[in-house]
C-alpha atoms as a PDB file:
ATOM      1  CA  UNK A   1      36.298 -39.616-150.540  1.00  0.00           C
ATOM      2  CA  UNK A   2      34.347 -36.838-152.419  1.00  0.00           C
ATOM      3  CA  UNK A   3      30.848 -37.621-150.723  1.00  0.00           C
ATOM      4  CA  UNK A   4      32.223 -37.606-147.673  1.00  0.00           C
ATOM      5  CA  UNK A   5      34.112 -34.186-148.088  1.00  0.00           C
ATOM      6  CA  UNK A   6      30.752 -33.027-149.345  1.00  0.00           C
ATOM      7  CA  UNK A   7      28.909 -34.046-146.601  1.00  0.00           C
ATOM      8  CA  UNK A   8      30.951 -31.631-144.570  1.00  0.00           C
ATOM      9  CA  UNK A   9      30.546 -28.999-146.806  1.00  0.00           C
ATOM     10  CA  UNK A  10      26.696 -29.262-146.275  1.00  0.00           C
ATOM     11  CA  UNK A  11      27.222 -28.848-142.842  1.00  0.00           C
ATOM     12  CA  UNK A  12      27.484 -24.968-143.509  1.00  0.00           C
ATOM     13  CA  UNK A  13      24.118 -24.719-144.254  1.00  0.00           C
ATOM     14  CA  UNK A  14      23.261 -24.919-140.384  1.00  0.00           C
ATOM     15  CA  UNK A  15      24.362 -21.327-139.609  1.00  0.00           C
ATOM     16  CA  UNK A  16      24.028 -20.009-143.688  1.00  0.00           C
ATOM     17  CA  UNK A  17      21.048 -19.805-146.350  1.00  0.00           C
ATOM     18  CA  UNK A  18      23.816 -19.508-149.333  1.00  0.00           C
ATOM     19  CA  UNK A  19      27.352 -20.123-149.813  1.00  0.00           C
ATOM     20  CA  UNK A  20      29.175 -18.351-152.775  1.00  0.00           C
ATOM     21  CA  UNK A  21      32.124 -19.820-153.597  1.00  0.00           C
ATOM     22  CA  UNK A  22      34.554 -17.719-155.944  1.00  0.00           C
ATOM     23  CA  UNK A  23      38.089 -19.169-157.661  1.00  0.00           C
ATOM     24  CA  UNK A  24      39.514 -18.595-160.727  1.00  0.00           C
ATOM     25  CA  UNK A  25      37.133 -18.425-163.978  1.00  0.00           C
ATOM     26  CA  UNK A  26      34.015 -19.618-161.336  1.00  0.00           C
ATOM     27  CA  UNK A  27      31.942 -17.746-159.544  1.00  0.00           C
ATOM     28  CA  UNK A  28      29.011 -19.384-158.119  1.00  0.00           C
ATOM     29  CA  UNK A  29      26.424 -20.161-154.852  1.00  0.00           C
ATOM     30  CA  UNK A  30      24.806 -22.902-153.304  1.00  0.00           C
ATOM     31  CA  UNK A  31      21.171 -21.830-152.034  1.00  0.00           C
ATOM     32  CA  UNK A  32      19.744 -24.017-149.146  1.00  0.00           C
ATOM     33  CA  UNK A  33      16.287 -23.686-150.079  1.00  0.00           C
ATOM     34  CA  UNK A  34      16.425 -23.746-153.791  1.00  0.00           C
ATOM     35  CA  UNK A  35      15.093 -26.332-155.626  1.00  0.00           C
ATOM     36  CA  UNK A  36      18.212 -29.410-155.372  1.00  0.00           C
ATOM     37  CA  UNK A  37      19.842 -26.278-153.605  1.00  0.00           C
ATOM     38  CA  UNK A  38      23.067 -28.104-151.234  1.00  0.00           C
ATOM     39  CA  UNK A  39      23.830 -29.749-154.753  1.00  0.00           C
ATOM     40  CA  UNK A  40      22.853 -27.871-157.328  1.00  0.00           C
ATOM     41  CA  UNK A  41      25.775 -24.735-158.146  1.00  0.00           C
ATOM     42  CA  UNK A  42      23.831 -21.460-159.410  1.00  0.00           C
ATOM     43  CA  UNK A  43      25.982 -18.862-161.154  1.00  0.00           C
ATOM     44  CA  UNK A  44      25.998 -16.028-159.464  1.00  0.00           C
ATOM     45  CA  UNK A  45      28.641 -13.120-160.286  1.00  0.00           C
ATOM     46  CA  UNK A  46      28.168 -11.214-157.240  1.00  0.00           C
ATOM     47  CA  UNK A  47      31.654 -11.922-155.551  1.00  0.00           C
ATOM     48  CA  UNK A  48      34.611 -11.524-157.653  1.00  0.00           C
ATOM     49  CA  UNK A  49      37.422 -14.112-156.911  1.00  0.00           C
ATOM     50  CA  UNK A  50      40.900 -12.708-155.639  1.00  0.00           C
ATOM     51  CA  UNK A  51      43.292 -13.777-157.726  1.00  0.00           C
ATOM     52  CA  UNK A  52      45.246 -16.670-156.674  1.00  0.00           C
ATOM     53  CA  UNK A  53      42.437 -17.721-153.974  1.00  0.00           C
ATOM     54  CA  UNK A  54      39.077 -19.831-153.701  1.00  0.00           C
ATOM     55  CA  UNK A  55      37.113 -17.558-151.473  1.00  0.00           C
ATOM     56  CA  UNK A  56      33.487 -18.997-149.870  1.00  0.00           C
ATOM     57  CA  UNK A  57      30.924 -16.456-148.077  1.00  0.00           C
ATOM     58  CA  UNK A  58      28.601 -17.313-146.001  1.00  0.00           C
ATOM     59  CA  UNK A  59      24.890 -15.496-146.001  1.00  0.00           C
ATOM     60  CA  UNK A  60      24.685 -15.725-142.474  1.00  0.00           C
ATOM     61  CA  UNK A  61      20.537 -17.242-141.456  1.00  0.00           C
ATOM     62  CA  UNK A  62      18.430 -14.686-139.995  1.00  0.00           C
ATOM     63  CA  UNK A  63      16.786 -17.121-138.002  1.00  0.00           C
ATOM     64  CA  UNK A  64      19.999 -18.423-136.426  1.00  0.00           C
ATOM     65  CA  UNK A  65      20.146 -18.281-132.650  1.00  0.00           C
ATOM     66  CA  UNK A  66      23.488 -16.406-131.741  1.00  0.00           C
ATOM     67  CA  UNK A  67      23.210 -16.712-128.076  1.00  0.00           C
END
């Protein structure tokens, strides 16, 4: 059940180049083009969480075609 939950979390990473994800105590990102980057989290403080809320950005791809 996990993998396949994950697998549609990767799916993000068609439209974003990082995903920050921000709840409770945790505050990390997932980098597409880091090294093991879909899977590996990287703490990264740059997004507070709101309390009572997990919160995800997206870094939107430059190179994505909005047309």
């Amino acid at each position: 059940m996990i993998l396949i939950e994950f697998a549609g979390f990767k799916a993000v990473f068609v439209v974003a180049e990082r995903v920050h994800v921000a709840s409770q105590e945790f505050t990390f990102r997932f980098d597409r083009d880091g090294p093991l980057g879909m899977i590996n989290p990287i703490w990264d403080p740059s997004y507070p969480d709101e309390p009572g809320w997990t919160t995800f950005r997206l870094d939107i791809s430059h190179d994505m075609n909005m047309d």
